[in-house]
C-alpha atoms as a PDB file:
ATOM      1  CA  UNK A   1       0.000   0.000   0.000  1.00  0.00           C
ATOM      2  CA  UNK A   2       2.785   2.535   0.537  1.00  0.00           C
ATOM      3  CA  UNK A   3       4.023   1.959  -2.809  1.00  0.00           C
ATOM      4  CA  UNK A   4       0.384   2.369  -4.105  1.00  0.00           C
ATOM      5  CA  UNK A   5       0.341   6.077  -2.845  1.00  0.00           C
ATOM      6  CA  UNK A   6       3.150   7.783  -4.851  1.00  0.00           C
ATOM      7  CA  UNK A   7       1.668   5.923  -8.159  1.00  0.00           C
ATOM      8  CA  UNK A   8      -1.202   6.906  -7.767  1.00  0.00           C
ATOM      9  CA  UNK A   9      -0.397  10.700  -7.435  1.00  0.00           C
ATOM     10  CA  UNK A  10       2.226  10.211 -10.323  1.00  0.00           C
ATOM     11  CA  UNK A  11      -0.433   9.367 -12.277  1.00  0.00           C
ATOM     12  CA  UNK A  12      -2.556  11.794 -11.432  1.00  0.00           C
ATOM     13  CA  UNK A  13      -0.018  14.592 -12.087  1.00  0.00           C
ATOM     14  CA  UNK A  14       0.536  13.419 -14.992  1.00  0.00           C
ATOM     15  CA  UNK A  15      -3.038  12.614 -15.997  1.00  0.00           C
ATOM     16  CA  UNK A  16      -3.877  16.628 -15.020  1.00  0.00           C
ATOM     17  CA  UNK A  17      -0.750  17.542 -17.161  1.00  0.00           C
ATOM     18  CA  UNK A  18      -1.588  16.005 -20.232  1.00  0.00           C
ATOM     19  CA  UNK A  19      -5.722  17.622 -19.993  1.00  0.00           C
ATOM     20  CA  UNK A  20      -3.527  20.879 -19.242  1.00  0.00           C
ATOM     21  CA  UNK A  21      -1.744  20.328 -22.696  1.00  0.00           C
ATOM     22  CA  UNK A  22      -4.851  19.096 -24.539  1.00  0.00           C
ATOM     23  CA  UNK A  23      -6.954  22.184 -23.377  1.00  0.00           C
ATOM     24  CA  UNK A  24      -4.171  24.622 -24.077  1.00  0.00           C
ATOM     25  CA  UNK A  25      -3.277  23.543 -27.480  1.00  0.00           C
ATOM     26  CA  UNK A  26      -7.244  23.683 -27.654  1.00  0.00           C
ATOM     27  CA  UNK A  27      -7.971  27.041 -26.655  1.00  0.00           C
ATOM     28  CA  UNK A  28      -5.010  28.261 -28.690  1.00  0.00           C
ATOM     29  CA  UNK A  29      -5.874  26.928 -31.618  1.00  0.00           C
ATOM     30  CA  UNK A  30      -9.178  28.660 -31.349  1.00  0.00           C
ATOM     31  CA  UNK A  31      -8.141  31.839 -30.536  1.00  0.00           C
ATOM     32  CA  UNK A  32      -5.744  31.803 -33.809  1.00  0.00           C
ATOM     33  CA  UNK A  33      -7.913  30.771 -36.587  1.00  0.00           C
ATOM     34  CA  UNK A  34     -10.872  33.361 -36.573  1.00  0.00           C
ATOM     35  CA  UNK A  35      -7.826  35.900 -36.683  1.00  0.00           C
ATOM     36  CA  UNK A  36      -6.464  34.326 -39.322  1.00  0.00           C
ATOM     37  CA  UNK A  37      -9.716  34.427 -41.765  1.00  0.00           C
ATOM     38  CA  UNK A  38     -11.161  37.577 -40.477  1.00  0.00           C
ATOM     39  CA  UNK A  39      -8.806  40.206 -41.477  1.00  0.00           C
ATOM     40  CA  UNK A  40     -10.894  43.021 -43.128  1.00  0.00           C
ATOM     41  CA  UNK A  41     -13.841  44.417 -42.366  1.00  0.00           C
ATOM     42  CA  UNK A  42     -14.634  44.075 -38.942  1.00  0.00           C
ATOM     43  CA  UNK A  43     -13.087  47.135 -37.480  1.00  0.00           C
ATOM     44  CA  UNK A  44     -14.504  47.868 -34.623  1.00  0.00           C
ATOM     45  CA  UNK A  45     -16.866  45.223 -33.585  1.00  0.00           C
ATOM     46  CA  UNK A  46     -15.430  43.062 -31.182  1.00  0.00           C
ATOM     47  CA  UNK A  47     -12.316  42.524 -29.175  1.00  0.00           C
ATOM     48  CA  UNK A  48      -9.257  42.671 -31.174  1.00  0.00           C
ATOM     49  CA  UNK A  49      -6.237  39.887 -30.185  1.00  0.00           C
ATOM     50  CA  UNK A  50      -3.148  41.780 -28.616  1.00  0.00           C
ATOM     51  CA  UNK A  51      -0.420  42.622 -31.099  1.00  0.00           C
ATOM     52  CA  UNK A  52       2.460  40.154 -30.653  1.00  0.00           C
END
């Protein structure tokens, strides 16, 4: 049973790590495409993304 504690938290780190990854590369991917194929004509309406 002692040995069964530390695996289970590695696992669990790691389990919360890799839905940290997915959700980022998620969320990042979705905040770059509508800037990508909305580039004119929308001045104004809406909050711009932050130059980089």
């Amino acid at each position: 049973m002692a040995r069964l504690i530390p695996l289970i938290l590695i696992a669990l780190a790691v389990w919360f790590w890799l839905r940290a990854r997915r959700k980022t590369a998620s969320y990042l991917a979705s905040y770059e495409s509508p800037a990508a194929t909305d580039r004119e004509g929308d001045e104004g309406n809406g909050p711009r993304s932050p130059a980089a």
